[in-house]
Protein backbone atom coordinates (compact mmCIF):
# COMPACT_ATOMS: atom_id res chain seq x y z
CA UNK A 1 164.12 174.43 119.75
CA UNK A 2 162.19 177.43 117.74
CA UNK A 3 158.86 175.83 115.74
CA UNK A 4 160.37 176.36 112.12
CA UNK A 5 157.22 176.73 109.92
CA UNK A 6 159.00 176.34 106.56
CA UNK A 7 160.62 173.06 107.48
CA UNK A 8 157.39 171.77 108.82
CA UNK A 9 155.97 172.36 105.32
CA UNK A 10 158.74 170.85 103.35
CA UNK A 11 158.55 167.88 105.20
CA UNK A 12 154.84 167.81 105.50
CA UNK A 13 154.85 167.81 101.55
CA UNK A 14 157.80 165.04 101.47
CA UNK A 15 155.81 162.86 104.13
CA UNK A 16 152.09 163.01 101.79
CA UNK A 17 154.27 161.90 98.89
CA UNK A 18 156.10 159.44 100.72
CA UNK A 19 153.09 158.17 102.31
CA UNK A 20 151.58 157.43 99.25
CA UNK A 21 153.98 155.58 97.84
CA UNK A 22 154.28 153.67 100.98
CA UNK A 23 150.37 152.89 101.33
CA UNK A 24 150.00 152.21 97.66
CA UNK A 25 152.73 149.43 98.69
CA UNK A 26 151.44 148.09 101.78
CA UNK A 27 148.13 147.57 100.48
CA UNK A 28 147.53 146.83 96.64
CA UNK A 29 148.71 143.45 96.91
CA UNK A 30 151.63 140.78 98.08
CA UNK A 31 153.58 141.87 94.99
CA UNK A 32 153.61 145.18 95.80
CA UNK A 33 154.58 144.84 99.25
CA UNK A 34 157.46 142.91 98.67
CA UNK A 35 158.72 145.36 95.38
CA UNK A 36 157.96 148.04 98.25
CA UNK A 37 160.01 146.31 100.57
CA UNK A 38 163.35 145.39 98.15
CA UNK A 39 163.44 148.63 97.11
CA UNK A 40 163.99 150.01 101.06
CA UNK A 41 165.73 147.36 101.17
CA UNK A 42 168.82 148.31 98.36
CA UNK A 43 168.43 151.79 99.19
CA UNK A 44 169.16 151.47 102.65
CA UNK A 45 172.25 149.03 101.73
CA UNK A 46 173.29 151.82 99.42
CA UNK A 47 173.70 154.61 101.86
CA UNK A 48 174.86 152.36 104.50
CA UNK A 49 177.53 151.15 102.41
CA UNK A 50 178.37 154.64 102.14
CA UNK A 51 178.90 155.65 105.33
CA UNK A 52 181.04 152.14 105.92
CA UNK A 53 183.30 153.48 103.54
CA UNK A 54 183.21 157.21 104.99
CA UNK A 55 183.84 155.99 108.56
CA UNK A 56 186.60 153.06 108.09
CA UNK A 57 188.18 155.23 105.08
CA UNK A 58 187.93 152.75 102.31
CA UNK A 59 186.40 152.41 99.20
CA UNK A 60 184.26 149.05 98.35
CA UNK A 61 185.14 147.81 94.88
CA UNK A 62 181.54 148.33 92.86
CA UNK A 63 181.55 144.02 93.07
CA UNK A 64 181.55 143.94 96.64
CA UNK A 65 179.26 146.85 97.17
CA UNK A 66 177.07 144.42 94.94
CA UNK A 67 177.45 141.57 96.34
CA UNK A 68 176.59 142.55 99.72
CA UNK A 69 173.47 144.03 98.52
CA UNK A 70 172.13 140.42 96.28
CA UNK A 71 173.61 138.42 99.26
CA UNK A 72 171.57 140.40 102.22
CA UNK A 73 168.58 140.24 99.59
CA UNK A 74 168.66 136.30 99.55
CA UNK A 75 168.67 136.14 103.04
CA UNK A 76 165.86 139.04 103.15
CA UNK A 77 163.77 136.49 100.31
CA UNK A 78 164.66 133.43 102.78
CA UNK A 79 161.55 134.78 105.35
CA UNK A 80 158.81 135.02 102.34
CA UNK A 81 155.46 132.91 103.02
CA UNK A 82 154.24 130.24 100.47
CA UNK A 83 152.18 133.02 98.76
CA UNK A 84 155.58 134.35 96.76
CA UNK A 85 155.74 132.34 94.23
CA UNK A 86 157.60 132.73 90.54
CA UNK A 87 156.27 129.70 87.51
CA UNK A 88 155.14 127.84 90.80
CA UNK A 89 158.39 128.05 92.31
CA UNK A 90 158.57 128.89 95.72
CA UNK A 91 160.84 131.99 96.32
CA UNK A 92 162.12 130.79 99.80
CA UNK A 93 162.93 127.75 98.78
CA UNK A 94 164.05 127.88 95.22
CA UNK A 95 165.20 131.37 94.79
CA UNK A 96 166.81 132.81 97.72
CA UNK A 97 169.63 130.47 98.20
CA UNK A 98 170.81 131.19 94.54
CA UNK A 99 170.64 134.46 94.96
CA UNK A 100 172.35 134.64 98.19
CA UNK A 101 175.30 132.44 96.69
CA UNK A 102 175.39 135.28 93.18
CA UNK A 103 176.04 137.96 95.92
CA UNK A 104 178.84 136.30 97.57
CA UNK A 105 180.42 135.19 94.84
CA UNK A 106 180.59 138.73 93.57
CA UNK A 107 181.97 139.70 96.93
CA UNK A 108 184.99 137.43 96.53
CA UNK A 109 185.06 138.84 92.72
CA UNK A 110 185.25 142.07 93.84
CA UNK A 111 188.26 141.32 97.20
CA UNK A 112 190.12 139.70 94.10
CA UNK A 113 189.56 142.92 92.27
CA UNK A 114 190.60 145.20 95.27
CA UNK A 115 194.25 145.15 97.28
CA UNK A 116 194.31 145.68 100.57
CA UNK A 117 191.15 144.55 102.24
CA UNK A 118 190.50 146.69 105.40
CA UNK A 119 188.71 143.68 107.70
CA UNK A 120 186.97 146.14 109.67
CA UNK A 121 184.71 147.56 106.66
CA UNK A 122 183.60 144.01 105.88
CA UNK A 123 182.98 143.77 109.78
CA UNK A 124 180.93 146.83 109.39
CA UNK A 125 179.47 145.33 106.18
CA UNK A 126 178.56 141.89 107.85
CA UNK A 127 176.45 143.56 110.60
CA UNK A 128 174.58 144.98 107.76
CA UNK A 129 172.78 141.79 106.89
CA UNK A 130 171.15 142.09 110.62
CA UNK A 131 170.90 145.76 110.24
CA UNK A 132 169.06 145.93 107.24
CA UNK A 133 168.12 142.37 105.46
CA UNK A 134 167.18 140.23 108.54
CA UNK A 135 164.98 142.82 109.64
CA UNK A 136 163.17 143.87 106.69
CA UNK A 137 162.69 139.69 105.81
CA UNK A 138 161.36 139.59 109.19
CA UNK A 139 159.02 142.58 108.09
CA UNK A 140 158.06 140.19 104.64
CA UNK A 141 157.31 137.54 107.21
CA UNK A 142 155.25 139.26 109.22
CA UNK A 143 153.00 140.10 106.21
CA UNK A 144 152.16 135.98 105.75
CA UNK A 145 150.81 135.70 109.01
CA UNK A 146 147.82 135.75 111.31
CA UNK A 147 146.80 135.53 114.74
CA UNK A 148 146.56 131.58 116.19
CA UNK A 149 143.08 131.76 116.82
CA UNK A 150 139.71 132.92 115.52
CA UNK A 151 138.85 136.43 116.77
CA UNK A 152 135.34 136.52 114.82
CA UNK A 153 136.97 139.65 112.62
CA UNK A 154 137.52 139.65 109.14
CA UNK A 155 140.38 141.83 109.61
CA UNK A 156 142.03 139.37 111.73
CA UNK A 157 141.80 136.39 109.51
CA UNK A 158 142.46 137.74 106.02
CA UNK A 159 144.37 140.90 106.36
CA UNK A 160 147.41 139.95 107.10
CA UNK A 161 149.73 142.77 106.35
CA UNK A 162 147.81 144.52 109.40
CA UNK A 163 150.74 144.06 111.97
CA UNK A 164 153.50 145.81 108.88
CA UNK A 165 151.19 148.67 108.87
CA UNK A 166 150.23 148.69 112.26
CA UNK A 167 153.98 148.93 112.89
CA UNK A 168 154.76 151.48 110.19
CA UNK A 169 151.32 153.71 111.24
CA UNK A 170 153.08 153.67 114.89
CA UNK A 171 156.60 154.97 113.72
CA UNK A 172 154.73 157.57 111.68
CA UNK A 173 153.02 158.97 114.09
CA UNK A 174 155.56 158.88 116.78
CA UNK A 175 158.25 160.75 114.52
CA UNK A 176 155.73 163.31 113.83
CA UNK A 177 154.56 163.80 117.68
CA UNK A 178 157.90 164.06 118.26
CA UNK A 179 159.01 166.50 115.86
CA UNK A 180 156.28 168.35 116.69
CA UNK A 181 156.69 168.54 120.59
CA UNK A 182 160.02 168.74 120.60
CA UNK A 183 159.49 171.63 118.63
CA UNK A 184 157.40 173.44 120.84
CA UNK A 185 158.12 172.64 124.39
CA UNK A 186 161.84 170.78 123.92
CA UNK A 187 164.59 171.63 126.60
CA UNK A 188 166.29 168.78 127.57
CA UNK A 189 168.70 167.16 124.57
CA UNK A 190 168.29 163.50 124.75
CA UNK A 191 171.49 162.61 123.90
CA UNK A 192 174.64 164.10 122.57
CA UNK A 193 174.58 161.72 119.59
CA UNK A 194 171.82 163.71 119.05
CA UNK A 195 171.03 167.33 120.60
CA UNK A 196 167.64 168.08 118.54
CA UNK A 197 166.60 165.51 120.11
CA UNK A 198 164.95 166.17 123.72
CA UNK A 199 163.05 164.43 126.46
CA UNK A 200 160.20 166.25 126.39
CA UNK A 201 159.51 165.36 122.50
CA UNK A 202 160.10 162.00 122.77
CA UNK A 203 158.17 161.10 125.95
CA UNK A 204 155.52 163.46 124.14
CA UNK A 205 155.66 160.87 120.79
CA UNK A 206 155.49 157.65 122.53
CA UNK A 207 152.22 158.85 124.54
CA UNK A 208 150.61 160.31 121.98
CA UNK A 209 151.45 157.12 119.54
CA UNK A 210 149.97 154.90 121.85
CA UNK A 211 146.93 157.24 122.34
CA UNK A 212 146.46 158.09 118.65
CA UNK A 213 147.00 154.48 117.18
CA UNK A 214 144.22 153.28 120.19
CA UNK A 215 141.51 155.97 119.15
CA UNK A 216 141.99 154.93 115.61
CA UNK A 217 141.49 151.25 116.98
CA UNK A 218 138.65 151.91 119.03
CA UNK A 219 137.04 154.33 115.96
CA UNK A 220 137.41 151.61 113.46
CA UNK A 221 136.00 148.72 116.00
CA UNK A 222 139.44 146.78 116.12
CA UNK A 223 138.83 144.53 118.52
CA UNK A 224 141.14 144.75 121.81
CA UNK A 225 142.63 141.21 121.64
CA UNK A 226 145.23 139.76 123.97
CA UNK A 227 147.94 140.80 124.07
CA UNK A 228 146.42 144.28 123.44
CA UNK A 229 148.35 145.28 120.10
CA UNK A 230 147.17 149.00 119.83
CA UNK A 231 148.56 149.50 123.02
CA UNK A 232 151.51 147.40 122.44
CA UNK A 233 152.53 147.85 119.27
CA UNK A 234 153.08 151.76 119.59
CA UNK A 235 154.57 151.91 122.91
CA UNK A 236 157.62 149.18 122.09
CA UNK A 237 157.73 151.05 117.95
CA UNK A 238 158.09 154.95 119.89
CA UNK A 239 160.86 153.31 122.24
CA UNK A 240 163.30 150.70 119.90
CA UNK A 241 162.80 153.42 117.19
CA UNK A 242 163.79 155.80 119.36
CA UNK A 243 167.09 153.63 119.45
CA UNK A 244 167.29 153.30 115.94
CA UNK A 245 167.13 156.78 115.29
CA UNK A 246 170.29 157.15 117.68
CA UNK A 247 171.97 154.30 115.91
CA UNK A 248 172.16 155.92 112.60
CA UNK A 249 172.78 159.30 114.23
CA UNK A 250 175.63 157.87 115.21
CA UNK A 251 176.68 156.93 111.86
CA UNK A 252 175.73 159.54 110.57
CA UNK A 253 178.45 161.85 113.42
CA UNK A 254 181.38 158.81 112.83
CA UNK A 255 181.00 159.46 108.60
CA UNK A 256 180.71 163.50 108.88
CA UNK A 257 177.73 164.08 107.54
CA UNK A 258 174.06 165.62 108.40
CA UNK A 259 172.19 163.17 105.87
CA UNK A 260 172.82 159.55 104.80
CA UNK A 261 171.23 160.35 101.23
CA UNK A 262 169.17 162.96 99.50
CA UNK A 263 165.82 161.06 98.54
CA UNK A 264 163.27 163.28 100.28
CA UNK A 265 163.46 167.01 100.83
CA UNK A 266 163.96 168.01 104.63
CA UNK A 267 163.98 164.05 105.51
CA UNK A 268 167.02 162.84 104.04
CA UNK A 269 167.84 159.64 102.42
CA UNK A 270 166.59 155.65 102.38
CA UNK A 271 168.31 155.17 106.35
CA UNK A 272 166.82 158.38 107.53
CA UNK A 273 163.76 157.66 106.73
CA UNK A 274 163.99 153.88 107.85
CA UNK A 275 166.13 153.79 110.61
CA UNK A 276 163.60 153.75 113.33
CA UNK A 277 162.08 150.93 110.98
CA UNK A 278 164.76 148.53 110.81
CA UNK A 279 164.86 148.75 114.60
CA UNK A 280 161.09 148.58 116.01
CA UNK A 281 160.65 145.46 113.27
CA UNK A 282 162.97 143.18 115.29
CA UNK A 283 161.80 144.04 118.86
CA UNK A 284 157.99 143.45 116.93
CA UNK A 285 158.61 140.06 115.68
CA UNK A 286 159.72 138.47 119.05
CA UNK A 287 156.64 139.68 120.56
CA UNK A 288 154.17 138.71 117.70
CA UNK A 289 155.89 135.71 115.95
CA UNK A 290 155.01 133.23 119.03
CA UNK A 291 150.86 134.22 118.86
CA UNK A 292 151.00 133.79 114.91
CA UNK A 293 150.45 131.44 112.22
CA UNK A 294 151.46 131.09 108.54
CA UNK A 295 147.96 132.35 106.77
């Protein structure tokens, strides 16, 4: 695959954009992160509603489509930490569940509304609230928690939305290394789901994600704690993104069409640009949640 110069810059001035957005999210404070963090979250429940409807050839009545959406949102507010909290209400455990029980409600309103109900769209629809809300809430959770002991660092005991950005620096850089040597040395397609994709790129992003994210570590004095996250991190991100990318490439093939939305110039739309996300968060949680601690 020809190096396409033009491309590169359309998405290199898409990414700065995006990045901003996304860093101006991560780190300004709780509130932003979890305003940053509903908004992937409709968007991608948007466009994967979309191409549910596109690939079981149906149409969701506007309630439903809603519904879905407020109900995978409750159950995205149900992993918040203690420090989320509305007139000293705790959002977990005094908002969620209402809002949860609005969105279902509105997806009965809206079955009511629509004749027939094709049970394989709301099959499609149910595996949605893994897909996109369990993961991102496990994302939120992440965020509220530290390591379970005392590593001496600052960093380790009061930044606590290092492991989301840790994650999100490692799909980042990955995607790009990818793109990038794909680009320039690709031959072998990866998979026929899809062909851009090749071996050579892909080995080429997970080594140089691991190797990039553990020079910025060892620039910035992170310490190397057990198990050794810079390392870690990276190397499991490059390969269950890799996955995810697949996954909604797949979608993408079954619903007939190149791009799940139009949000970014030469990256597509919210599940495009998240799908590696929403499956490297998962695989992350299992392997941090055990070592960490509600901060």
């Amino acid at each position: 695959m020809a190096f396409n110069w033009q491309t590169f810059r359309t998405r290199a001035l898409t990414a700065v954009i995006f990045a901003a957005v996304m860093l101006l999210g991560l780190f300004w404070n709780h509130w932003s992160f979890i305003l940053l963090f509903s908004v992937i979250h409709f968007g991608c429940w948007w466009e994967y509603l979309k191409l549910t409807e596109k690939i079981q050839k149906t149409h969701f009545h506007p309630y439903t489509k809603m519904g879905w959406m407020v109900l995978g949102y409750g159950l995205m507010l149900r992993f918040c930490s203690d420090e989320y909290q509305l007139a000293g209400y705790a959002i977990r455990d005094n908002i969620s569940l209402p809002v949860s029980a609005a969105g279902f409600a509105l997806i009965l309103l809206g079955i009511f509304q629509q004749t027939p109900v094709k049970l394989k769209a709301f099959g499609m629809a149910l595996l949605g609230l893994a897909y996109i809300s369990v993961s991102i809430g496990m994302m939120v959770q992440l965020s509220g928690w530290r390591f379970n002991y005392d590593t001496g660092e600052e960093l380790f005991k009061h930044y606590n939305r290092y492991y989301p950005a840790l994650i999100i620096f490692s799909i980042w850089i990955n995607d790009t290394m990818a793109y990038i040597v794909g680009s320039l040395i690709g031959r072998t397609p990866l998979s026929k789901i899809s062909p851009k994709k090749t071996w050579e790129g892909t080995i080429g992003g997970i080594i140089l994600a691991v190797g990039v994210i553990f020079l910025i570590a060892f620039i910035a004095d992170i310490p190397v704690i057990a198990p050794p996250l810079p390392i870690v991190i990276p190397f499991v991100v490059a390969i269950a993104g890799t996955f995810g990318d697949l996954f909604e490439s797949k979608l993408k093939r079954m619903a007939g069409v190149k791009d799940s939305g139009s949000l970014m110039p030469g990256h597509g739309g919210f599940l495009d640009r998240f799908d590696s996300l929403l499956f490297a968060i998962p695989v992350c949680w299992i392997l941090l949640m055990p070592c960490l601690v509600q901060c």
